[in-house]
Protein backbone atom coordinates (compact mmCIF):
# COMPACT_ATOMS: atom_id res chain seq x y z
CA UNK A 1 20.64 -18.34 -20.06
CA UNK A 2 20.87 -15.88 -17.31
CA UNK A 3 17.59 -14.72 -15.93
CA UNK A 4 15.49 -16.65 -18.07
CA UNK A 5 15.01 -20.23 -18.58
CA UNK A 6 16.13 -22.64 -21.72
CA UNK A 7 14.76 -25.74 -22.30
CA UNK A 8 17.27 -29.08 -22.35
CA UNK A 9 17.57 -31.54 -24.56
CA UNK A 10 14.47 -34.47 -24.29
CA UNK A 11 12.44 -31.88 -22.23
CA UNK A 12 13.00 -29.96 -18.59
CA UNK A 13 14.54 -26.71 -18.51
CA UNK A 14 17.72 -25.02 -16.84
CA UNK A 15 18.62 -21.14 -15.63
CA UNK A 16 21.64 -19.43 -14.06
CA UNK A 17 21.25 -18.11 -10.65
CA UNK A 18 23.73 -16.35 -9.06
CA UNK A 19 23.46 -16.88 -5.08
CA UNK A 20 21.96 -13.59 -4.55
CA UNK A 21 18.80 -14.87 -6.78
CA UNK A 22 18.82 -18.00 -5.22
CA UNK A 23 18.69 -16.61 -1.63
CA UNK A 24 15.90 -14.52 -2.76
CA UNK A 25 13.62 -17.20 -4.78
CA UNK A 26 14.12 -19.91 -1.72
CA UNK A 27 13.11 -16.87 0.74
CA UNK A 28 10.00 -16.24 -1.20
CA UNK A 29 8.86 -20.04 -1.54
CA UNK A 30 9.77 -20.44 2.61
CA UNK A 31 7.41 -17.41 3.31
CA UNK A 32 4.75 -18.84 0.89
CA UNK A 33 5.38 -22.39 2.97
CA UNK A 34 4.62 -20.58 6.19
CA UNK A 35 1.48 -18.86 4.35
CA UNK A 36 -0.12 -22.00 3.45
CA UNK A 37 0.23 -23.41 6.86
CA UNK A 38 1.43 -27.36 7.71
CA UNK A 39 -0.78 -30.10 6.09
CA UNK A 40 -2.83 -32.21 8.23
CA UNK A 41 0.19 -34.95 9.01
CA UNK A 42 1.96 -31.90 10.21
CA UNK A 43 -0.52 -31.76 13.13
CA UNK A 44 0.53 -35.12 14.29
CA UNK A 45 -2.51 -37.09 13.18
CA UNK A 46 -1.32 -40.76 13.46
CA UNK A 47 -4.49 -42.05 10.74
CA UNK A 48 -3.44 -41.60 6.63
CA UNK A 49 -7.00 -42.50 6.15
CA UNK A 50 -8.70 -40.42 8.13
CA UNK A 51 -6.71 -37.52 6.61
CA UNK A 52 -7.44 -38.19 3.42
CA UNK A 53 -11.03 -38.14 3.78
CA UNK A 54 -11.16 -34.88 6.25
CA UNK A 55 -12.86 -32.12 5.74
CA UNK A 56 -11.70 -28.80 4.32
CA UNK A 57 -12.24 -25.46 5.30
CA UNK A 58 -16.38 -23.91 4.11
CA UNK A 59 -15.23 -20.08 4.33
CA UNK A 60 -12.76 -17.97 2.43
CA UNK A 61 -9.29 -17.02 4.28
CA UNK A 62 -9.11 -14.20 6.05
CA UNK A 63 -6.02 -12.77 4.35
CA UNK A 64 -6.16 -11.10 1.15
CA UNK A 65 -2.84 -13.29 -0.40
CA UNK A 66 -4.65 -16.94 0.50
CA UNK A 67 -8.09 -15.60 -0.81
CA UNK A 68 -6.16 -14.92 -4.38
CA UNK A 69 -4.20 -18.17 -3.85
CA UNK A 70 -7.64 -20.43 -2.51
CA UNK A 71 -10.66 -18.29 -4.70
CA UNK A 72 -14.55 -19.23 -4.43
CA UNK A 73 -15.16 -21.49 -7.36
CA UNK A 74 -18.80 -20.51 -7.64
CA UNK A 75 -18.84 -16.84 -7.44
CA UNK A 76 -17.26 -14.06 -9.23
CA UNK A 77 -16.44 -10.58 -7.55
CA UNK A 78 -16.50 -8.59 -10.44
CA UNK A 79 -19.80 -9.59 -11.20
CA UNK A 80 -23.43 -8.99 -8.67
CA UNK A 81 -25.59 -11.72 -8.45
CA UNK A 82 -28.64 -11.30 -9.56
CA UNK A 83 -30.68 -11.68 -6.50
CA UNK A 84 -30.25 -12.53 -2.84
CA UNK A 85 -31.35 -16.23 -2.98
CA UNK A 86 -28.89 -16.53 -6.19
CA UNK A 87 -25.76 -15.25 -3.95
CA UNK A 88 -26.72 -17.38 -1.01
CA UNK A 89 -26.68 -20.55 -3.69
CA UNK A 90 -23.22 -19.53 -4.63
CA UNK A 91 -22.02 -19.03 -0.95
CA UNK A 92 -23.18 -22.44 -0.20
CA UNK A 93 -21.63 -23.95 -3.27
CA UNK A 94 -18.57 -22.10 -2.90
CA UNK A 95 -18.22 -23.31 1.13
CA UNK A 96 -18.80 -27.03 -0.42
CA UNK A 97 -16.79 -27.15 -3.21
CA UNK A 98 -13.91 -25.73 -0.71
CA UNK A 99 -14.34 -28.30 1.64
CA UNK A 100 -14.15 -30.80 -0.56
CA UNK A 101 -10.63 -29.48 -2.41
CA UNK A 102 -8.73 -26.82 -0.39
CA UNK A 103 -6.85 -29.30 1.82
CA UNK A 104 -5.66 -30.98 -1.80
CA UNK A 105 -4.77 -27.70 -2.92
CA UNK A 106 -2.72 -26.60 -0.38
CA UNK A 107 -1.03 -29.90 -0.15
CA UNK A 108 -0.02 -29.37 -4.06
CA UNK A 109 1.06 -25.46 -3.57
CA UNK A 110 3.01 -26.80 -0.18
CA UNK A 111 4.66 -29.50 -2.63
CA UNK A 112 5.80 -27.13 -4.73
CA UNK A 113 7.47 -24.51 -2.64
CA UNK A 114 9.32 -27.52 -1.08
CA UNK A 115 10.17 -28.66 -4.42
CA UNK A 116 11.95 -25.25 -5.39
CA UNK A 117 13.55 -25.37 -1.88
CA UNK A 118 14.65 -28.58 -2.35
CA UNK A 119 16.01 -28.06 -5.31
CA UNK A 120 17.81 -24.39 -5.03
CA UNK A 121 19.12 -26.10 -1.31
CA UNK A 122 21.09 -28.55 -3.43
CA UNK A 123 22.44 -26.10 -5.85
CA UNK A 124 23.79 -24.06 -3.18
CA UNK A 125 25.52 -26.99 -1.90
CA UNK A 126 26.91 -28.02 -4.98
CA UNK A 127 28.06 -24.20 -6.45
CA UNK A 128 28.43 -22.83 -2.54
CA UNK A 129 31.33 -19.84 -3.66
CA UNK A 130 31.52 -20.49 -7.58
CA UNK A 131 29.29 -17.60 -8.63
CA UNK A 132 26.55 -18.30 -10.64
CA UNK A 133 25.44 -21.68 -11.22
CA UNK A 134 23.27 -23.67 -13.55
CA UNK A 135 19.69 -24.74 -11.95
CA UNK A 136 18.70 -28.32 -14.39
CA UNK A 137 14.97 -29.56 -13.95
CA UNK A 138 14.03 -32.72 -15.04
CA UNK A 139 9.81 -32.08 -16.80
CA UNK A 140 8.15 -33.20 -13.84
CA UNK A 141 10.50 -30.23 -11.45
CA UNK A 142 9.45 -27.82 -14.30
CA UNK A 143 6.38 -28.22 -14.06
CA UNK A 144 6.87 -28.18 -10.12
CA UNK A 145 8.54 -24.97 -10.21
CA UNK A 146 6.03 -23.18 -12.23
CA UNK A 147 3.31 -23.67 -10.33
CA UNK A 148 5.25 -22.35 -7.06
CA UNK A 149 6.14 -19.58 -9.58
CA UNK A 150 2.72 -18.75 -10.22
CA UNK A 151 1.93 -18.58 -6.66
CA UNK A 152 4.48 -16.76 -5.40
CA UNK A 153 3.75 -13.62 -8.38
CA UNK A 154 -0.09 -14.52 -7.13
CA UNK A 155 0.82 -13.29 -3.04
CA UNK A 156 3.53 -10.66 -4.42
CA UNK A 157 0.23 -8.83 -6.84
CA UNK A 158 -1.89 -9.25 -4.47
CA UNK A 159 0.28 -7.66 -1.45
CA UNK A 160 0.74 -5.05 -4.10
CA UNK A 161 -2.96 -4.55 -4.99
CA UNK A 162 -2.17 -5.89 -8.28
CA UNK A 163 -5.51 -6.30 -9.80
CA UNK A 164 -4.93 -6.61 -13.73
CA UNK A 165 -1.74 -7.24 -15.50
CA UNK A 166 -1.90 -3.34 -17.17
CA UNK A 167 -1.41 -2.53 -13.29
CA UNK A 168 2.45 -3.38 -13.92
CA UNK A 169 3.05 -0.36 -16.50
CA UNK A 170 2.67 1.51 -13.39
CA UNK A 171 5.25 -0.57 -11.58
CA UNK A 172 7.92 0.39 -13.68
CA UNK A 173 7.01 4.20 -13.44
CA UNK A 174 7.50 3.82 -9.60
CA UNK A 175 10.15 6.26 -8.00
CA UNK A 176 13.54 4.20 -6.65
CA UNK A 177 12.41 5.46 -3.02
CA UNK A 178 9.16 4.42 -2.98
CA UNK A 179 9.15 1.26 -0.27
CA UNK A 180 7.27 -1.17 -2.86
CA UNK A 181 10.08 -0.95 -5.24
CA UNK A 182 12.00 -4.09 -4.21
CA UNK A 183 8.32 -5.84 -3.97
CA UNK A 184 7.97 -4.62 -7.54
CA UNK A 185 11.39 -5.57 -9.15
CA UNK A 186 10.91 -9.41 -7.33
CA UNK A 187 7.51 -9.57 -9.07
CA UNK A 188 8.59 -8.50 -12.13
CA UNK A 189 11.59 -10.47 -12.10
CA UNK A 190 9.49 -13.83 -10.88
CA UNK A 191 7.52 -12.76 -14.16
CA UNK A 192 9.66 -13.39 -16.14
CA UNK A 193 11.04 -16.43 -15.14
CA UNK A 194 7.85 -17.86 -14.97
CA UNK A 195 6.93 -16.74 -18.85
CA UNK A 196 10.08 -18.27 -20.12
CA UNK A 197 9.73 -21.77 -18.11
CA UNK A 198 6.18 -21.60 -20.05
CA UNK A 199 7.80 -21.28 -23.20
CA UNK A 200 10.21 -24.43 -22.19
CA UNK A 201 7.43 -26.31 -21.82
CA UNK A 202 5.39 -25.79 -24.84
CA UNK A 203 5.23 -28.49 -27.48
């Protein structure tokens, strides 16, 4: 079980941490928090209603990590459009479709770093100077925890220019003095965590 995750009996999954891990993971997902930004009730807006119906961003973030964690839906960068008029269509798609879904979208990713905070807070508590200890997740935390997973190896590539997954056989081949290295190892690491919480839950 240690460094990888095993499924439990009637479905969720469970991995040993040792604190050092756990400091590291619940560092990660508070960075990602402060990446997203606060939701709209963080603001101080006193109207559920009104929140639910307001308006997204219409452009792209700014910063590289949020563009790969919020992507256009209608255009692809690898690929030219095939005329002027075509890529103003997909900008103007793209800007609607975002303000339709990013606040939703961020609202999920925000649950789920909370969720593994949440959850690695209250193993700490319960395993504070007993070495490693065993991290249980009921299905719906699984589930949870992999998509926070997924984001955080998302901002980690895309800090490290990370642009396909053949990229990484370079990653190993990097020199222990090279400043990316501890980057590297935590996105390897989160890697595999994430593939073997996959495999936990797969039918």
């Amino acid at each position: 079980m240690p460094g990888h995750f095993e499924p439990l009996p009637g479905g969720g999954a469970a991995v040993a941490l040792d604190d050092v891990e756990i400091s590291i993971i619940r560092s990660l997902a508070v960075q990602l928090l402060e990446l997203i930004g606060p939701g709209p009730a963080d603001g101080g807006s006193a109207d559920p209603l009104a929140e639910l119906f307001a308006d997204g961003p219409s452009e792209p973030p700014s910063d590289p990590v949020l563009r790969r964690l919020f992507p256009d839906a209608y255009s692809d960068p690898e690929e030219a459009p095939a005329s002027p008029q075509k890529a103003e269509e997909q900008r103007a798609h793209s800007a609607e479709f975002r303000r339709y879904t990013e606040n939703d979208l961020r609202a999920g990713k925000r649950d789920n770093a909370l969720a593994v905070i949440r959850s690695l807070d209250e193993l700490a508590s319960a395993s504070a100077g007993e070495g490693a200890a065993v991290l249980r997740l009921s299905p719906q935390e699984s589930r949870r925890w992999l998509g926070a997973l997924n984001d955080l190896r998302l901002a980690i590539g895309s800090r490290l220019e990370i642009s396909e997954e053949d990229d990484t056989d370079d990653l190993f081949r990097l020199p222990d003095e090279d400043p990316r290295k501890p980057m590297v190892m935590a996105y390897l690491w989160l890697g595999g965590l994430q593939e073997t919480l996959v495999s936990t839950l797969m039918p």
